[in-house]
N, C-alpha and C. Protein backbone atom coordinates (compact mmCIF):
# COMPACT_ATOMS: atom_id res chain seq x y z
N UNK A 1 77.86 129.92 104.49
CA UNK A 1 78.97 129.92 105.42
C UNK A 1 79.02 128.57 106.13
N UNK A 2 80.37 127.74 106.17
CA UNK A 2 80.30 126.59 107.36
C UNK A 2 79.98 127.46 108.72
N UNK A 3 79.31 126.68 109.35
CA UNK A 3 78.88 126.89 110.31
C UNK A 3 79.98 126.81 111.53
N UNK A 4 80.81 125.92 111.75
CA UNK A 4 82.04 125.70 112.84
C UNK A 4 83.03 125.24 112.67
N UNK A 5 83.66 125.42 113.13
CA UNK A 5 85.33 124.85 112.81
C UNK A 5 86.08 124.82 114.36
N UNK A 6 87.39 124.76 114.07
CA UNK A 6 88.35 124.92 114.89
C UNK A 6 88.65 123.71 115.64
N UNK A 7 89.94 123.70 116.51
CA UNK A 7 90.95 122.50 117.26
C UNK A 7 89.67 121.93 118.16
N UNK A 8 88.52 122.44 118.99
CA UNK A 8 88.07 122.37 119.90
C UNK A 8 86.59 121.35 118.94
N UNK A 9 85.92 121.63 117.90
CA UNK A 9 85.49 120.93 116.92
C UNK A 9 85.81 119.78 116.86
N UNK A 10 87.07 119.46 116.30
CA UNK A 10 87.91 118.78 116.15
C UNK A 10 87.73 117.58 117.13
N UNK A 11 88.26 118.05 118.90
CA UNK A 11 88.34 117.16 119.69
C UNK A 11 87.13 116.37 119.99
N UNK A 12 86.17 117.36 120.23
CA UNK A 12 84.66 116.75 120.32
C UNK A 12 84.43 116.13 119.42
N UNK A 13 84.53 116.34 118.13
CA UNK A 13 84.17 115.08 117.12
C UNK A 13 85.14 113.81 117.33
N UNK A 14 86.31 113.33 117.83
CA UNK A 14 86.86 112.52 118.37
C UNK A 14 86.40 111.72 119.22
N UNK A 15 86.17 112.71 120.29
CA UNK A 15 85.62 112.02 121.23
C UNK A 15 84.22 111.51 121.09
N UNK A 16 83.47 111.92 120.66
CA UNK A 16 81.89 111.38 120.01
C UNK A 16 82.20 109.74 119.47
N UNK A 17 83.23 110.46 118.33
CA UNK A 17 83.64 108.98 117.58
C UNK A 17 84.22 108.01 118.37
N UNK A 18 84.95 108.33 119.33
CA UNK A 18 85.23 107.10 120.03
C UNK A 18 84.43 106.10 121.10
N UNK A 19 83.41 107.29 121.43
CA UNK A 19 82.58 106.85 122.17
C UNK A 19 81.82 105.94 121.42
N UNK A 20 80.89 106.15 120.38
CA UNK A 20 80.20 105.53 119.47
C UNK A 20 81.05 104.28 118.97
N UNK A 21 82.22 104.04 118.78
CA UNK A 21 83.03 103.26 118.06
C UNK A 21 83.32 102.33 119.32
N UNK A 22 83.55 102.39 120.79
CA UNK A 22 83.50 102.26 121.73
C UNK A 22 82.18 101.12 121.97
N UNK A 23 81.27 102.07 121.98
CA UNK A 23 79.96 101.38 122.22
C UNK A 23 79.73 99.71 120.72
N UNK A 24 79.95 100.28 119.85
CA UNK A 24 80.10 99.47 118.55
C UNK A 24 81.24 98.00 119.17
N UNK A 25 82.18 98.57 119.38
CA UNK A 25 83.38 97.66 120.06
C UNK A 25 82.74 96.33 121.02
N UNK A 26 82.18 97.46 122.28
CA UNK A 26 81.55 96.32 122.91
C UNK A 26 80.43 94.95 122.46
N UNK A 27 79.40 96.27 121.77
CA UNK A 27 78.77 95.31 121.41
C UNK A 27 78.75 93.76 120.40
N UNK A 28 80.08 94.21 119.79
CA UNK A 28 80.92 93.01 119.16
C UNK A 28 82.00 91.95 119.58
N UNK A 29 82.02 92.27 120.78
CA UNK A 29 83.03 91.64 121.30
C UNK A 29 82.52 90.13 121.21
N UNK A 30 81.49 90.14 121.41
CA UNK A 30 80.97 88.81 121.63
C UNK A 30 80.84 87.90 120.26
N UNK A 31 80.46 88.43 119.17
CA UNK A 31 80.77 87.43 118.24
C UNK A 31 82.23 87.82 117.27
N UNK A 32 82.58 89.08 117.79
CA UNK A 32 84.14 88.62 117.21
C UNK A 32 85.45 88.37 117.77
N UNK A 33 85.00 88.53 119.23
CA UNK A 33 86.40 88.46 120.41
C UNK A 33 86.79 89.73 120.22
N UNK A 34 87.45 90.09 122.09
CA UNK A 34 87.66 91.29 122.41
C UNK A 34 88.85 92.21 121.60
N UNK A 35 89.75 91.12 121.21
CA UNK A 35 90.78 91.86 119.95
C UNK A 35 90.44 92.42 118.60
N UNK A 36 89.44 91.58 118.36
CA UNK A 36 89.43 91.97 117.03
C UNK A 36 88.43 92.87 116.58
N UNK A 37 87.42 93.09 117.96
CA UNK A 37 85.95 93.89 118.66
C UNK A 37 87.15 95.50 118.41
N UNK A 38 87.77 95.50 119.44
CA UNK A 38 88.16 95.99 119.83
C UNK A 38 89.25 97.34 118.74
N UNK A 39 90.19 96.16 118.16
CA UNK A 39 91.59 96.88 117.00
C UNK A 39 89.96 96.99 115.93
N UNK A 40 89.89 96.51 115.63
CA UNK A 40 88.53 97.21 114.27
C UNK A 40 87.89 98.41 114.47
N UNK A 41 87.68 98.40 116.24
CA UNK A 41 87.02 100.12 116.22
C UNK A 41 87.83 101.03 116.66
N UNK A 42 89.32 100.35 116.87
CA UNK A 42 90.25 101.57 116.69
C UNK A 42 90.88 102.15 115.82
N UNK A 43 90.68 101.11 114.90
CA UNK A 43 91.00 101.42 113.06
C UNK A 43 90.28 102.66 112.64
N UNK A 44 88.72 101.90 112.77
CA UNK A 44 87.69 103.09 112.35
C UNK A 44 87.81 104.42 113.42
N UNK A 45 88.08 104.60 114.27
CA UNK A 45 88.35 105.98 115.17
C UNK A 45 89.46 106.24 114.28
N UNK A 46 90.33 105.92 114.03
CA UNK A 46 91.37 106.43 113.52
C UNK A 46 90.88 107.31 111.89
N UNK A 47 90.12 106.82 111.01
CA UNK A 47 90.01 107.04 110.04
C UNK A 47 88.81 108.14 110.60
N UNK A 48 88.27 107.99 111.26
CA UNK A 48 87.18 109.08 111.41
C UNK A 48 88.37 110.27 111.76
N UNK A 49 89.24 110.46 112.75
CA UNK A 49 90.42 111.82 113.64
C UNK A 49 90.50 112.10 112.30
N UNK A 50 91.25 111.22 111.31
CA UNK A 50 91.89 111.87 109.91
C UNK A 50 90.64 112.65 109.18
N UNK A 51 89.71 112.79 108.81
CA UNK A 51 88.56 112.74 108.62
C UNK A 51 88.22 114.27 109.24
N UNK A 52 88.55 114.48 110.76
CA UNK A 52 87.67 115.62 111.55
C UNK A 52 88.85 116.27 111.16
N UNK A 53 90.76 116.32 111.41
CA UNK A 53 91.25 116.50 111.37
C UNK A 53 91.40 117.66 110.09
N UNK A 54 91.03 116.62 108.72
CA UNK A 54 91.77 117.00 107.53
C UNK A 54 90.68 118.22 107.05
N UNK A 55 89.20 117.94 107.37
CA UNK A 55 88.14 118.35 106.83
C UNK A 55 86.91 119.22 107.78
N UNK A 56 87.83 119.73 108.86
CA UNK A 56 87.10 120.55 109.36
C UNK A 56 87.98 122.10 109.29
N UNK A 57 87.31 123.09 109.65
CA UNK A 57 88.48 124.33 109.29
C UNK A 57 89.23 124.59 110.42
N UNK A 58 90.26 124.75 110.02
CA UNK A 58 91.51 124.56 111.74
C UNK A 58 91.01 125.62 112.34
N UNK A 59 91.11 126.86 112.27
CA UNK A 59 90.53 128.59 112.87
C UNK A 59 89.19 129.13 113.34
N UNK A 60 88.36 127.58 112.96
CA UNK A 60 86.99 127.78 113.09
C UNK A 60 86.01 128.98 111.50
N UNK A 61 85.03 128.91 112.11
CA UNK A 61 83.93 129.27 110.44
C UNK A 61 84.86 130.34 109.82
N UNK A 62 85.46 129.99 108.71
CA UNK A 62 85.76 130.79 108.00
C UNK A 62 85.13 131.92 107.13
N UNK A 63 83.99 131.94 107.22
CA UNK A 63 83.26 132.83 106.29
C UNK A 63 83.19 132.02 104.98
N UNK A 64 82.47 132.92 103.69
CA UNK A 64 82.39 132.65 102.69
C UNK A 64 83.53 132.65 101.87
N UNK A 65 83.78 131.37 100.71
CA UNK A 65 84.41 131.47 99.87
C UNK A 65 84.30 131.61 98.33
N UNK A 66 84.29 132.81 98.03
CA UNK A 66 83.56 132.99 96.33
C UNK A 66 84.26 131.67 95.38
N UNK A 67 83.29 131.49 94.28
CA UNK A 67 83.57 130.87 93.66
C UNK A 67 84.76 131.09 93.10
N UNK A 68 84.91 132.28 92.66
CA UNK A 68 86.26 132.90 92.29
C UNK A 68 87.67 132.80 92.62
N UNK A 69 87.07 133.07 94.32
CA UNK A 69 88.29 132.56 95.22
C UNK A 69 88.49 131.58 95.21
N UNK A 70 88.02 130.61 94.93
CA UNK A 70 88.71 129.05 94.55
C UNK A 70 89.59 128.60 94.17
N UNK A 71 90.43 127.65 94.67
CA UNK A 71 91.11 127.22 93.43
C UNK A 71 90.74 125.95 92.42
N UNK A 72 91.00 126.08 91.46
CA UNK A 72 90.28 125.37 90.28
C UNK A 72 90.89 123.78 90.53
N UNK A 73 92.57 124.12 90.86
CA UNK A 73 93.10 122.18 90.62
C UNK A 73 93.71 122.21 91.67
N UNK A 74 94.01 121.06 92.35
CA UNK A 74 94.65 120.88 92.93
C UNK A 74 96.66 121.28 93.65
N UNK A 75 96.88 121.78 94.14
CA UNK A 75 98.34 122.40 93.86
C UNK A 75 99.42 121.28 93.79
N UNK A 76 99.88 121.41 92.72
CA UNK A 76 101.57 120.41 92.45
C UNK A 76 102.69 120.58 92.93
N UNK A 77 102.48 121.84 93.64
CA UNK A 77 103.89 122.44 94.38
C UNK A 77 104.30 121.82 95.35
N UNK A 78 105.44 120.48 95.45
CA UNK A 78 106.01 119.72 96.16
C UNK A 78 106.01 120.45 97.48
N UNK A 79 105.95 120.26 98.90
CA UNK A 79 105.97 120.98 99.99
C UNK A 79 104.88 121.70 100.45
N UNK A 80 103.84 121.78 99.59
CA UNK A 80 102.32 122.20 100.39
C UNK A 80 102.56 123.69 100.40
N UNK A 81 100.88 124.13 100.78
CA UNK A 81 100.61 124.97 100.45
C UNK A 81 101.63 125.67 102.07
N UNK A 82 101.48 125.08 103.51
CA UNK A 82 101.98 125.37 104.93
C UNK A 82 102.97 124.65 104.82
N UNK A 83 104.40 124.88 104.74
CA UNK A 83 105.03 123.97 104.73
C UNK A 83 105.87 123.64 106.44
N UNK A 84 105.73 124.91 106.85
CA UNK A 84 106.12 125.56 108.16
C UNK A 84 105.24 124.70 109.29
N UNK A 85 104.10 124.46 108.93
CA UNK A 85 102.93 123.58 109.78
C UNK A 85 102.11 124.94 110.16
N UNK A 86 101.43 123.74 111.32
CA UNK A 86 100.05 124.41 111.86
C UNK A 86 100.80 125.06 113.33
N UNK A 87 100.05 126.07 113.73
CA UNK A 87 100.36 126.28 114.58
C UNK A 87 100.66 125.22 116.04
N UNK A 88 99.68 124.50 116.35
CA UNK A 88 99.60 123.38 116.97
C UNK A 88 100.69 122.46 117.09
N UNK A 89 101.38 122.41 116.31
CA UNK A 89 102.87 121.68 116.32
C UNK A 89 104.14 122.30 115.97
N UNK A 90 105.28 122.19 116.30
CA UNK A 90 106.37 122.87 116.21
C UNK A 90 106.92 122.57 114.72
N UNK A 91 106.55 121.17 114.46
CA UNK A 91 107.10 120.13 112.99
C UNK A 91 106.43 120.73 111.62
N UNK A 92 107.08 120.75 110.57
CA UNK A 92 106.41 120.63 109.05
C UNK A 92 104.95 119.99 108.96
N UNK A 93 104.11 120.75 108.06
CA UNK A 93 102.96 120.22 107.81
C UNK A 93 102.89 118.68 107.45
N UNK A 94 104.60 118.21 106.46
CA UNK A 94 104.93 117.48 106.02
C UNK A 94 104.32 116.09 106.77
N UNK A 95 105.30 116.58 107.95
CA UNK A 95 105.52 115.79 108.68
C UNK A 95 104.21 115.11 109.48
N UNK A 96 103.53 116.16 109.75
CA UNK A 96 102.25 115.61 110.43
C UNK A 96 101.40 114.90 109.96
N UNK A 97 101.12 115.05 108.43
CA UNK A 97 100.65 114.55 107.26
C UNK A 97 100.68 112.84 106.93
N UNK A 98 102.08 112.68 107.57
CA UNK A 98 102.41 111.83 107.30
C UNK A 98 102.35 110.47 108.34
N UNK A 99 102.61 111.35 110.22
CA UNK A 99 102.18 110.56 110.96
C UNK A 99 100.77 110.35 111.42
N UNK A 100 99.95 110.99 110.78
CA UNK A 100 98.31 110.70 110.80
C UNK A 100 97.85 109.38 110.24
N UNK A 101 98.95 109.33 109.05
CA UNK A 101 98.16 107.73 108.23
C UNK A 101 98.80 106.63 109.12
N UNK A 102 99.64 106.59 109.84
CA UNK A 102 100.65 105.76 110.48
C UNK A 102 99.79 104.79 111.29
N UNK A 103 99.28 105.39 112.49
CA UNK A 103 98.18 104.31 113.10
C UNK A 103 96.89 103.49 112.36
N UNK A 104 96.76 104.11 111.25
CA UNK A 104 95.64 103.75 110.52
C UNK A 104 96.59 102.11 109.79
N UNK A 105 97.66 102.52 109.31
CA UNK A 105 98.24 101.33 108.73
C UNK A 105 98.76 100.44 109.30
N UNK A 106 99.10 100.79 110.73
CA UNK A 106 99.61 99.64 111.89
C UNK A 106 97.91 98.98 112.23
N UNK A 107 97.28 98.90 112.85
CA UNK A 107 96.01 98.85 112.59
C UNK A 107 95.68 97.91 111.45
N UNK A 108 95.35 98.28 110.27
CA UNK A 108 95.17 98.17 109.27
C UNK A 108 95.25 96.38 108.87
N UNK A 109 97.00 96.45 109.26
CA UNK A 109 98.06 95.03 109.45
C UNK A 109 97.10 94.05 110.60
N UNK A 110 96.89 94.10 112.11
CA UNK A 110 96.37 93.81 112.59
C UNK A 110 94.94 93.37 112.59
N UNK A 111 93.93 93.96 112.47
CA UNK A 111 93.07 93.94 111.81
C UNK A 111 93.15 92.54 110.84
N UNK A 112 93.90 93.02 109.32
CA UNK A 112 93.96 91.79 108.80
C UNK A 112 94.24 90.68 108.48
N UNK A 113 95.39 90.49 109.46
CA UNK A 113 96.24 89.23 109.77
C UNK A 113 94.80 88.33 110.27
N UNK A 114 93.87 88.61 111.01
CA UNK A 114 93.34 87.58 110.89
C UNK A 114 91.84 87.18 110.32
N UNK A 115 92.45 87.49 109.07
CA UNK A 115 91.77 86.69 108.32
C UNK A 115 92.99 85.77 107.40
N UNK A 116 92.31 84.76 106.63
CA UNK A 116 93.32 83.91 105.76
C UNK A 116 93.73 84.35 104.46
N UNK A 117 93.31 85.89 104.32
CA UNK A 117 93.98 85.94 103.05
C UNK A 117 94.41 87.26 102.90
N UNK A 118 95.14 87.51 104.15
CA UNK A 118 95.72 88.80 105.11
C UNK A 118 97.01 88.86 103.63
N UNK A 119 97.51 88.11 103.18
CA UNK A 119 98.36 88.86 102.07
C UNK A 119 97.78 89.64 100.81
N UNK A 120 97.09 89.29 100.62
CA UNK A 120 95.99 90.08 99.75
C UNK A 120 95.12 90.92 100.00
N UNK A 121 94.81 90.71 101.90
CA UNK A 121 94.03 92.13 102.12
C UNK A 121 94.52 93.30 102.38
N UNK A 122 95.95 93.12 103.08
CA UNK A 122 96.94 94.17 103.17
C UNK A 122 97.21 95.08 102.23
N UNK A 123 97.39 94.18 101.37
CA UNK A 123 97.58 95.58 100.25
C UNK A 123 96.38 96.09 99.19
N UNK A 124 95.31 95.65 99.64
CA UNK A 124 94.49 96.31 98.97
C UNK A 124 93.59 97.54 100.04
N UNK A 125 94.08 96.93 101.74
CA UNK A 125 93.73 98.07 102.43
C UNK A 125 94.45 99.07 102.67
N UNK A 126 95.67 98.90 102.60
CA UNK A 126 96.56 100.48 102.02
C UNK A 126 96.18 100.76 100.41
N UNK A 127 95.96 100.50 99.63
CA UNK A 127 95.09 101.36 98.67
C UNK A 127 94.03 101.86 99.14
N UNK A 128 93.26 101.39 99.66
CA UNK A 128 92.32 101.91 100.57
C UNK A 128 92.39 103.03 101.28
N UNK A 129 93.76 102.81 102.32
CA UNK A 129 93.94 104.35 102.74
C UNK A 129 94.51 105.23 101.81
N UNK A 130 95.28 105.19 100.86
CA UNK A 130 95.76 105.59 99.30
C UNK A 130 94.66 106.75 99.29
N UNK A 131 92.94 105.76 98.31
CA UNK A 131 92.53 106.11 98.30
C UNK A 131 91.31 107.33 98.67
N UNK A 132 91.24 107.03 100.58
CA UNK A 132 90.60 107.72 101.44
C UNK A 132 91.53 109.30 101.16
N UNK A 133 92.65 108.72 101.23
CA UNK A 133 93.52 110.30 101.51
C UNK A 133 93.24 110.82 99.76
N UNK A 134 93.27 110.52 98.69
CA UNK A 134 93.00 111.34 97.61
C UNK A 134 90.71 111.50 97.69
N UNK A 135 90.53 110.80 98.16
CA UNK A 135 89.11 111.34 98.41
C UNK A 135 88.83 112.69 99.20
N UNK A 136 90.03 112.55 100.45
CA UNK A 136 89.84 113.47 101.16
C UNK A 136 90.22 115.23 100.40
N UNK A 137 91.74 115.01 99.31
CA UNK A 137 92.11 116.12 98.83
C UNK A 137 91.07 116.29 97.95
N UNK A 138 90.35 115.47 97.05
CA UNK A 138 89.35 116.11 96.19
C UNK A 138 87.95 116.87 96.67
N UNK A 139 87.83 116.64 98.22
CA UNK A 139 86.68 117.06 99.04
C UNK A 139 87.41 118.68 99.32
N UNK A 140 88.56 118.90 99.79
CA UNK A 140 89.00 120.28 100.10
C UNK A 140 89.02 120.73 98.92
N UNK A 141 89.44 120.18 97.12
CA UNK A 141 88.98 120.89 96.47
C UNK A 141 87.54 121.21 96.16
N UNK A 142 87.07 120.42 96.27
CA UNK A 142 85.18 120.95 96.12
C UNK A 142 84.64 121.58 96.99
N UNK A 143 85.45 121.42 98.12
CA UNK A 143 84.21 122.47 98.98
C UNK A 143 85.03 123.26 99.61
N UNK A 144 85.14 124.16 98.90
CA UNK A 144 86.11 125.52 99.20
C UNK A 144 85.45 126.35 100.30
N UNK A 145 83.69 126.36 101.13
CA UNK A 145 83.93 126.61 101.84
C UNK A 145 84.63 125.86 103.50
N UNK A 146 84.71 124.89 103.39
CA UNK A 146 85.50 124.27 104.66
C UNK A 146 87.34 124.94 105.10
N UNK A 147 87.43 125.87 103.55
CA UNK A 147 88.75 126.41 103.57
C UNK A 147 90.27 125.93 104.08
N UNK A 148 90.35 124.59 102.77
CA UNK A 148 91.36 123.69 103.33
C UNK A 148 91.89 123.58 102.03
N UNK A 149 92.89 123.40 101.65
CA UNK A 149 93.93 123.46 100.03
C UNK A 149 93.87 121.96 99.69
N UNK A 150 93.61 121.35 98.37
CA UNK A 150 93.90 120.64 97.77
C UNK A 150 95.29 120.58 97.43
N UNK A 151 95.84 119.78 98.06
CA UNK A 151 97.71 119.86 97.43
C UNK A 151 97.83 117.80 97.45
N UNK A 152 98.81 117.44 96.07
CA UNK A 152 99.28 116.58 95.81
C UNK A 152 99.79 115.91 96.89
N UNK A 153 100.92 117.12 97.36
CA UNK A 153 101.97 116.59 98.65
C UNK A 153 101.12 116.21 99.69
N UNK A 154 100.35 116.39 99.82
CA UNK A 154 99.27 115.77 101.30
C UNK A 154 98.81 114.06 101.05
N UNK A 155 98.43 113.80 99.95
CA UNK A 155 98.57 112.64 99.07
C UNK A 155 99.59 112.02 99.55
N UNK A 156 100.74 112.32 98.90
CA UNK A 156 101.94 111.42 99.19
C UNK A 156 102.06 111.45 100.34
N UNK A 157 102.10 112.45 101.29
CA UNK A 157 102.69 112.33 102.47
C UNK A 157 102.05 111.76 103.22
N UNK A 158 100.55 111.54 102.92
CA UNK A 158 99.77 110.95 103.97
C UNK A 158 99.73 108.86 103.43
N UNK A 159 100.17 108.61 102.46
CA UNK A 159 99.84 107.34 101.44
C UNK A 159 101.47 107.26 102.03
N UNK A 160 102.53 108.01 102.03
CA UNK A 160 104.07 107.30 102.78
C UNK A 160 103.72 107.05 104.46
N UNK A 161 102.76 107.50 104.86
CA UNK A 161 102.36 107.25 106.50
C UNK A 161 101.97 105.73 106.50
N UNK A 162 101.24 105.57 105.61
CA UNK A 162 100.03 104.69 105.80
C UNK A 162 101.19 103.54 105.26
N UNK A 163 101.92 103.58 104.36
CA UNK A 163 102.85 102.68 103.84
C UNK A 163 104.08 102.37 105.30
N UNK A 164 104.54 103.42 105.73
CA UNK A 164 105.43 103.41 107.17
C UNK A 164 104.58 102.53 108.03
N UNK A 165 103.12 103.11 108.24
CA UNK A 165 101.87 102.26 109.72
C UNK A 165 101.95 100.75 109.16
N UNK A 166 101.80 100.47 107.80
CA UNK A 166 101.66 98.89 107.43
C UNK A 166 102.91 98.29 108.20
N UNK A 167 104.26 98.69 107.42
CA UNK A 167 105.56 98.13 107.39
C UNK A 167 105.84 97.94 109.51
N UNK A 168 105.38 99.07 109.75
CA UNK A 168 105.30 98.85 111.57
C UNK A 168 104.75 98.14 112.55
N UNK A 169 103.03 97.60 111.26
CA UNK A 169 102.57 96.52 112.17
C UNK A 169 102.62 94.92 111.15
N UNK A 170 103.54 95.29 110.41
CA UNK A 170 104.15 93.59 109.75
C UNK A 170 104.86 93.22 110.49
N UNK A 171 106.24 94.35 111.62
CA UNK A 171 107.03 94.25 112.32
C UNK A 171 106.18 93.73 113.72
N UNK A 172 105.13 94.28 113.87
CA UNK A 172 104.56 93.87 115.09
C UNK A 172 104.14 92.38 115.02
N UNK A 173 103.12 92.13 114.24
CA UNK A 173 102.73 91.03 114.21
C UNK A 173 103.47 90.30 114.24
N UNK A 174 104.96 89.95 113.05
CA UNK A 174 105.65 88.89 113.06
C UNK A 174 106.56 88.57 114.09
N UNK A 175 106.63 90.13 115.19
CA UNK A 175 107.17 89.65 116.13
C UNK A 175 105.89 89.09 117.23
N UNK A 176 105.34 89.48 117.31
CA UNK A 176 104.19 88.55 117.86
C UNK A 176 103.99 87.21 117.66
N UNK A 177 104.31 87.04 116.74
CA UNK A 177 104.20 85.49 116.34
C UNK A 177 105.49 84.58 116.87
N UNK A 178 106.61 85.37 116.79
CA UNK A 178 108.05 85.16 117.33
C UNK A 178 107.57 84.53 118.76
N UNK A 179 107.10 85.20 119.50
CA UNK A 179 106.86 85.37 120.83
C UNK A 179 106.62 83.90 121.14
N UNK A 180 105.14 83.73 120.78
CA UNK A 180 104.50 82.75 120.68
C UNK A 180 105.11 81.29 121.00
């Protein structure tokens, strides 16, 4: 049986992570400056929420899940298994899915603008989140007890977030630079 779950799980593992990511922050400030100390361990908080978020059980310990009860592949059925959402929000699962990757990819932009070869790291760190989010659906399929659905549409919807978070902080930065 998992041992715990639920929204309250959830927050505390947030907050842990930020603290820790926090503490990490500071202690870098000094050889990387407070911005870049700083947006790097809000990146990584971010990828950890998606993380407690996607892969802990929303209702708390679900009990056992027979092997049986499993499902074997992943679901292809465009619109998810909840399409209605979680209780927790009034919006489509869709939808939430999708603004989770969003800060990770605004972020993401930031983050790598400064380095010098921020056109090439950009898009290999949205594959990156691409990738995290199909790591994450192949983890709800393997471990059927955490009792979370492997679905395609979580994929896309979370890889169109992360594509929206990039395109939001290209807008940021270059207006930042405008500024200047």
């Amino acid at each position: 049986m998992f041992p715990f779950g639920g929204v309250p799980v959830m927050l505390l593992g947030a907050l842990i992570a930020g603290i820790v990511l926090a503490a990490v922050a500071l202690l870098a400030t000094r050889r990387l400056g407070w911005r870049a100390a700083w947006v790097t361990a809000a990146l990584l908080w971010t990828l950890a929420v998606i993380g407690l978020v996607t892969l802990i059980p929303p209702y708390g310990a679900p009990g056992i899940v027979s092997a049986e009860g499993r499902l074997a592949t992943c679901s292809w059925d465009i619109g998810g298994p909840a399409p209605n959402g979680f209780w927790i929000f009034a919006s489509g699962q869709r939808l939430l899915n999708t603004v989770l990757f969003i800060p990770s990819g605004v972020l993401l932009v930031v983050v790598a603008t400064r380095w010098r070869h921020a056109w090439l790291t950009i898009p290999l760190g949205l594959v990156a989140l691409a990738a995290y989010s199909a790591a994450i659906e192949w983890t709800q399929l393997v471990l059927a007890r955490i009792d979370r659905a492997c679905d395609v549409t979580d994929f896309v919807d979370n890889t169109t977030g992360a594509v929206i978070g990039v395109g939001i902080g290209l807008l940021l930065v270059a207006g930042r630079r405008l500024l200047r």
